[in-house]
Protein backbone atom coordinates (compact mmCIF):
# COMPACT_ATOMS: atom_id res chain seq x y z
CA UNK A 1 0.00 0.00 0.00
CA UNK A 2 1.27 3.61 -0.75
CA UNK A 3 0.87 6.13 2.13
CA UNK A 4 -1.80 9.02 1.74
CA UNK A 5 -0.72 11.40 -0.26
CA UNK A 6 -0.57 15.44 1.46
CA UNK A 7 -1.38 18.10 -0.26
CA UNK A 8 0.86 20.92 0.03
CA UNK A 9 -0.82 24.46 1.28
CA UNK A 10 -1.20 26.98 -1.13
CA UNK A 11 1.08 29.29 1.13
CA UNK A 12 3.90 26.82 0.91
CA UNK A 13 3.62 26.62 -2.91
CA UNK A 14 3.90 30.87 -3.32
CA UNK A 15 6.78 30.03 -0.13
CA UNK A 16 8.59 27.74 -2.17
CA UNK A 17 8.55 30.06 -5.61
CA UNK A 18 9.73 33.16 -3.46
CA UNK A 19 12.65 30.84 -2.57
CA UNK A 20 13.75 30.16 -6.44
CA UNK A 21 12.94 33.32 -7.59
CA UNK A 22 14.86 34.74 -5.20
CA UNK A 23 17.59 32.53 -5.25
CA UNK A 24 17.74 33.11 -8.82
CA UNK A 25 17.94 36.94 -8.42
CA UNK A 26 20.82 36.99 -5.49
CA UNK A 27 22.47 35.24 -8.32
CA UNK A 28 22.29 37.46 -10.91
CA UNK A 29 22.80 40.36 -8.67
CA UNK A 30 26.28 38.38 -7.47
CA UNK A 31 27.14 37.80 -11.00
CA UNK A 32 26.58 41.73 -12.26
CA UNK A 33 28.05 43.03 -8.99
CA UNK A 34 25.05 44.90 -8.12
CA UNK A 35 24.59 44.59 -4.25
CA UNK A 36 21.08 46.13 -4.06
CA UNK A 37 19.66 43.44 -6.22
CA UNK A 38 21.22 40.92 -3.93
CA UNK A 39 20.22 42.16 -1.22
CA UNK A 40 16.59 42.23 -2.73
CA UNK A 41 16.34 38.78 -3.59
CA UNK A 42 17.87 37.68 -0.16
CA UNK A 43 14.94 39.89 1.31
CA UNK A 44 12.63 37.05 -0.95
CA UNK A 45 14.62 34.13 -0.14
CA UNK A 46 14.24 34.81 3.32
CA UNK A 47 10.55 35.79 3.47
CA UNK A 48 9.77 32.53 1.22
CA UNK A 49 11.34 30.33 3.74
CA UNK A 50 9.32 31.89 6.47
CA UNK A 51 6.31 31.17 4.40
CA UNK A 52 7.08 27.86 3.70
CA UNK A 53 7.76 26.30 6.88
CA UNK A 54 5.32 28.87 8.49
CA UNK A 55 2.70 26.63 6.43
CA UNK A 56 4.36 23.41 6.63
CA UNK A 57 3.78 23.65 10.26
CA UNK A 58 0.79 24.87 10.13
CA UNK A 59 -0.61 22.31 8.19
CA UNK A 60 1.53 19.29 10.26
CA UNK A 61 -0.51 20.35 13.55
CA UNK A 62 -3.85 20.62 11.61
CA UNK A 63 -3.36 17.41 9.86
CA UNK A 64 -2.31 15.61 13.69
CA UNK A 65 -5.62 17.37 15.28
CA UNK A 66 -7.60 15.55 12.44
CA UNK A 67 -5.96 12.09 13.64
CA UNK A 68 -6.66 12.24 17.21
């Protein structure tokens, strides 16, 4: 048998997209030496992580209080 599959809160989807697209545009800020678009796209990487295990918790303790 195959376990039950979980379906991923929309937060954590738009959490995990600020993460690439941010990661993406630290590293094109790195590459053109241009420090305020690094900086910018750490500000994203940082708020998508937030986001994403914000929800990913969030959802853990709502899917346990559905168990019990």
């Amino acid at each position: 048998m195959s376990k039950p599959k979980i379906q991923m809160p929309g937060a954590a989807r738009v959490g995990v997209a600020l993460l690439v697209v941010g990661g993406l545009i630290v590293g094109l800020g790195t590459y053109y030496d241009k420090g305020g678009v690094s900086l910018y796209g750490l500000g994203m990487v940082v708020g998508g992580f937030v986001l994403y295990m914000g929800a990913s918790i969030r959802a853990k303790k709502r899917a346990n209080r559905k168990v019990r």
